[in-house]
C-alpha atoms as a PDB file:
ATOM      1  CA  UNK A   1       7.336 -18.411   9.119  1.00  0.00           C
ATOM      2  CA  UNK A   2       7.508 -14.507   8.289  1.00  0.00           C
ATOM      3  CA  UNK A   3      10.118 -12.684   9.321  1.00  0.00           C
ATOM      4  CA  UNK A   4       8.550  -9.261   9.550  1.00  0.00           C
ATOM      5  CA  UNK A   5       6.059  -8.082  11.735  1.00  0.00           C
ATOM      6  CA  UNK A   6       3.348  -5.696  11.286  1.00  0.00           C
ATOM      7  CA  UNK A   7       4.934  -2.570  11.534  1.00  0.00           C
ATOM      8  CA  UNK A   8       7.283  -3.919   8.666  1.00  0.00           C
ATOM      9  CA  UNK A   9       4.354  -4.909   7.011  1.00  0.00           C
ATOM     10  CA  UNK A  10       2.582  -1.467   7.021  1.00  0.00           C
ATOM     11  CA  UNK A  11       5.851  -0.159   5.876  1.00  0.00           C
ATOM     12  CA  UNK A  12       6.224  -2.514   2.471  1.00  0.00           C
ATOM     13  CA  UNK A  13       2.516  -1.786   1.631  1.00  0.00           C
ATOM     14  CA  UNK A  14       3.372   0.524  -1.129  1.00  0.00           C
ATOM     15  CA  UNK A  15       6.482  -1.153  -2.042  1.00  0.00           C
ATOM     16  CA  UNK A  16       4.354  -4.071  -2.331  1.00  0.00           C
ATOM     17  CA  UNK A  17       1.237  -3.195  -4.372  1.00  0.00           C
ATOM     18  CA  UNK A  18       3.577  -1.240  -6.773  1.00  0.00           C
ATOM     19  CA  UNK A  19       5.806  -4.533  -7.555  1.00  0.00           C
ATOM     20  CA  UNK A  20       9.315  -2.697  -5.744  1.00  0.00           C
ATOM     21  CA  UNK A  21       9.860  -5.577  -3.341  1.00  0.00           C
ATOM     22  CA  UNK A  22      12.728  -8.355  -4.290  1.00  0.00           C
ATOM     23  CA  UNK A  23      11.510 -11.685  -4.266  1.00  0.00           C
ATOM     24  CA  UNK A  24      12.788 -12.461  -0.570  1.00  0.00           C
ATOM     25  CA  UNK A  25      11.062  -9.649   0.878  1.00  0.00           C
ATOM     26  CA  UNK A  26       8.152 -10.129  -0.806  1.00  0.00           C
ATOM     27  CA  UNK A  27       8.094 -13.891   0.142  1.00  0.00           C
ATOM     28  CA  UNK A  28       8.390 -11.872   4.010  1.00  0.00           C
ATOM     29  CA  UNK A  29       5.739  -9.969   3.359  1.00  0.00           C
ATOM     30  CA  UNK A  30       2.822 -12.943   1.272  1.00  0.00           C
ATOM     31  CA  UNK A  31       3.837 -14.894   4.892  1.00  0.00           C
ATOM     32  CA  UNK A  32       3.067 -12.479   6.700  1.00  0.00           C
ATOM     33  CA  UNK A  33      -0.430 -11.844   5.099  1.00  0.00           C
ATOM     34  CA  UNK A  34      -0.623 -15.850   5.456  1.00  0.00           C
ATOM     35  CA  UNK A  35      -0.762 -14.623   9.515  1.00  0.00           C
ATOM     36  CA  UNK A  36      -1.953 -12.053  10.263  1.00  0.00           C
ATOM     37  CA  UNK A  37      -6.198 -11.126   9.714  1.00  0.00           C
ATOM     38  CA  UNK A  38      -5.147  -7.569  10.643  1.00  0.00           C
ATOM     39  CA  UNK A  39      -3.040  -6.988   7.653  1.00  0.00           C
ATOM     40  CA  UNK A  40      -4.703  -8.761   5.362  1.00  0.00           C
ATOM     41  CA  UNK A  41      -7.469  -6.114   6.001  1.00  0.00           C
ATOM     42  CA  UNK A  42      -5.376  -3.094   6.037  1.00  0.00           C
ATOM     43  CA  UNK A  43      -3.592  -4.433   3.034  1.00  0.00           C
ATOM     44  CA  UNK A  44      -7.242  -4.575   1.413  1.00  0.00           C
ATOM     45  CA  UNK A  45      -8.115  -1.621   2.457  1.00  0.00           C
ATOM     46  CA  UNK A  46      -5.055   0.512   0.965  1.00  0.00           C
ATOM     47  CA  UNK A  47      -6.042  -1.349  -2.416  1.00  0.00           C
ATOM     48  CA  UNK A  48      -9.024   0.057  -2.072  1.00  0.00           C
ATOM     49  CA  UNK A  49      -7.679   3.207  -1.222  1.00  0.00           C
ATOM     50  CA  UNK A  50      -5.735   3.706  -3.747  1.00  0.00           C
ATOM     51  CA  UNK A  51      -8.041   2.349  -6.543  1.00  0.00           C
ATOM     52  CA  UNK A  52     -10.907   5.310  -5.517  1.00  0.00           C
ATOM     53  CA  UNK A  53      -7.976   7.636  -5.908  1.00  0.00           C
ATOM     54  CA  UNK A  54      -6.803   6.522  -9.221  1.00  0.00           C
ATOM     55  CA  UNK A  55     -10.081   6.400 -10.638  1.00  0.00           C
ATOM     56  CA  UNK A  56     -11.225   9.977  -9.583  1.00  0.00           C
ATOM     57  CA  UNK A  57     -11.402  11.773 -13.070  1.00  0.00           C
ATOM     58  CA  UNK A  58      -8.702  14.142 -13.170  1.00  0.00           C
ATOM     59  CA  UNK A  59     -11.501  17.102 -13.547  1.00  0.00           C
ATOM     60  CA  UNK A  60     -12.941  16.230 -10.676  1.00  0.00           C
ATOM     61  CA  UNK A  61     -10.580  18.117  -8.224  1.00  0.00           C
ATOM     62  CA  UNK A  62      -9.016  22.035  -8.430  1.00  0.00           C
ATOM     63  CA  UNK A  63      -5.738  22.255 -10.269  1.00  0.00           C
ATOM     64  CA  UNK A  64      -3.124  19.683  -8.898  1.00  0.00           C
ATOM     65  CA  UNK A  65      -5.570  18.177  -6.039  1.00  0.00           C
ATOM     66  CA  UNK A  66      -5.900  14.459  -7.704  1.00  0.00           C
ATOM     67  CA  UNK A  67      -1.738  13.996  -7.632  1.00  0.00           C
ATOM     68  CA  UNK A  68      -0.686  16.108  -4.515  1.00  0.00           C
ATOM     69  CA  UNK A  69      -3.040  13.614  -2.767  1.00  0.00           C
ATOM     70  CA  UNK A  70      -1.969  10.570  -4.724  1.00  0.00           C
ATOM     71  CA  UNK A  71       1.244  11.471  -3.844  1.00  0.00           C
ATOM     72  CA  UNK A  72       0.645  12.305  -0.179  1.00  0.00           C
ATOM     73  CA  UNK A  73      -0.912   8.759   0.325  1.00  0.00           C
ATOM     74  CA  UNK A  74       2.385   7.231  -1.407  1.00  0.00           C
ATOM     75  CA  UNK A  75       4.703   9.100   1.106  1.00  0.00           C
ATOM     76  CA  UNK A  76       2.520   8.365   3.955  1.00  0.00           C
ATOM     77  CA  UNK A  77       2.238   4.462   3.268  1.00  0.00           C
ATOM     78  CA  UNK A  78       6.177   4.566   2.441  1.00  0.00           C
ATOM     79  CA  UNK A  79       7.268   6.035   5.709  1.00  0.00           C
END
């Protein structure tokens, strides 16, 4: 049984997808999934997320555009 709920969840997203989480809390967090329909979408849908933001060419915004929102989405999904 997962120990974390969905809040929790939503808060290791990042951690998660960028291989940060010790091996108990990602255990927590692949039982969780196991649960839960709800984050298994939002999980797939910050994959895809992040995926159409690393693959924008880095010409394709003004200036510092591409990281400033990389790294907005990374703060917001961390918090």
């Amino acid at each position: 049984m997962s120990d974390i709920d969905c809040r929790e969840f939503v808060e290791r997203v990042t951690s998660y997808l960028e291989g940060d989480l010790d091996a108990q809390a990602e255990q927590d967090f692949i039982d969780h999934l196991a649960l839960c329909d709800g984050c298994e979408r939002y999980l797939d849908q910050m994959r895809q997320t992040t995926q159409a933001l690393t693959d924008l060419p880095a010409d394709s915004l003004p200036g510092d555009a591409r990281n400033a929102l990389l790294d907005a989405y990374r703060r917001a999904t961390s918090s």
